[in-house]
Protein backbone atom coordinates (compact mmCIF):
# COMPACT_ATOMS: atom_id res chain seq x y z
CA UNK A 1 0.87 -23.72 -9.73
CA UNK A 2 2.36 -23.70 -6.33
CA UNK A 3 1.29 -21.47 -3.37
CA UNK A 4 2.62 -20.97 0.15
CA UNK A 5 1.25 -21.56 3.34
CA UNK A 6 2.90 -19.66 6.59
CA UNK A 7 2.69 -21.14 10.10
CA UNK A 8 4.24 -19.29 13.32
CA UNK A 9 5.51 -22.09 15.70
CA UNK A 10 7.41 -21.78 18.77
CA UNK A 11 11.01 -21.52 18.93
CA UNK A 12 11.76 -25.05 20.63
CA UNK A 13 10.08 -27.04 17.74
CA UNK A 14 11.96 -25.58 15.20
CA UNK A 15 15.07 -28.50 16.05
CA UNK A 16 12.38 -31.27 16.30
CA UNK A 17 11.32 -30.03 12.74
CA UNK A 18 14.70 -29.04 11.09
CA UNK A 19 16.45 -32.03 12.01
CA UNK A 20 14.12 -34.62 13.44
CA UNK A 21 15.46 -34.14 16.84
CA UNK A 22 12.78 -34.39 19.67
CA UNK A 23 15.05 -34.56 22.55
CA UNK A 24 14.24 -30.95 23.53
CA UNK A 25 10.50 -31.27 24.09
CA UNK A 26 8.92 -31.79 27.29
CA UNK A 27 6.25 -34.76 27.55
CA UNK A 28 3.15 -34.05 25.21
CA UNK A 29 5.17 -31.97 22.91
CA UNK A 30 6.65 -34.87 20.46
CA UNK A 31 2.43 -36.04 20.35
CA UNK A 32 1.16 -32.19 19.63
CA UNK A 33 3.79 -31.55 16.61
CA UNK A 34 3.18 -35.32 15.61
CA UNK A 35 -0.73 -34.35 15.30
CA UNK A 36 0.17 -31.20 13.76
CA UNK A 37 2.57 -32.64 11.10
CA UNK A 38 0.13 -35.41 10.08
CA UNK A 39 -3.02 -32.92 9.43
CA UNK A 40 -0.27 -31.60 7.00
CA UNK A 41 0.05 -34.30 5.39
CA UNK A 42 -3.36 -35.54 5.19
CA UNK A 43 -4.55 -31.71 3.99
CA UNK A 44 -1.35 -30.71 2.04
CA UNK A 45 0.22 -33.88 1.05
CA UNK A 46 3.59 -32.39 2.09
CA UNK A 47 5.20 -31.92 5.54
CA UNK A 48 8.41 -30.21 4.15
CA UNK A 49 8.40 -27.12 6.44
CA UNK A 50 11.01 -24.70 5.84
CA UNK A 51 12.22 -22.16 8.50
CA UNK A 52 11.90 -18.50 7.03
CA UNK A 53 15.25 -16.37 8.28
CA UNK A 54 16.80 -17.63 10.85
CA UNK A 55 18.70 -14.03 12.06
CA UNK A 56 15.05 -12.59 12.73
CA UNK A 57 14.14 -12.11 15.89
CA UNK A 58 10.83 -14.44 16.82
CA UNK A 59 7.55 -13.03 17.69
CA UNK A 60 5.18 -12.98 20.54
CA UNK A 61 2.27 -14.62 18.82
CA UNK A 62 -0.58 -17.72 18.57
CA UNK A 63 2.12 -20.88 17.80
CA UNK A 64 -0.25 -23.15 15.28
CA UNK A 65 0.99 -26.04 16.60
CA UNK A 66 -0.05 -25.89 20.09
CA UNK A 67 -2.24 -22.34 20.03
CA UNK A 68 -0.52 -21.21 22.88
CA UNK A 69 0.65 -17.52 22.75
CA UNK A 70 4.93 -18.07 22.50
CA UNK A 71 7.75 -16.32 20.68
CA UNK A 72 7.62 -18.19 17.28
CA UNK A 73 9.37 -18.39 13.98
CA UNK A 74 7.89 -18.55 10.77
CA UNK A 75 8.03 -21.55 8.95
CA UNK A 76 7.11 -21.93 5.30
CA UNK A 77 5.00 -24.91 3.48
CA UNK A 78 4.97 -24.96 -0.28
CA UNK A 79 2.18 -26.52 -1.94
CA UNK A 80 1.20 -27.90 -5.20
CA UNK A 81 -2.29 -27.28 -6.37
């Protein structure tokens, strides 16, 4: 059976996630999504994020990655059980 997790993340990790691109983070950014990433895989054995709808707007909310309040998008993580 498969179930879904959702995370909301800020908007500026969403290239470093996508498409592996870190260039756009500031210092201590690439570590915090690292950390974030790995207690994925150790919990969910998957890291395979996927961006919900890209065309809707972000929100003002608590981004799981850093728990900062940000606009975030939601990303998706499927999981096997």
């Amino acid at each position: 059976m498969k179930d879904y997790l959702t995370f909301n993340i800020t908007c500026h990790f969403g290239c470093a996630i996508v498409n592996n691109d870190y260039s756009g983070l500031i210092d201590g950014e690439e570590e915090q999504l690292n950390r974030f990433l790995d207690k994925l895989k150790t919990d969910y054995k998957t890291t395979d994020l996927i961006m919900e709808a890209f065309d809707d707007e972000p929100q003002f909310t608590r981004c799981d990655v850093t728990n900062l309040m940000s606009d975030c998008i939601k990303f998706t993580l499927e999981i096997s059980e």
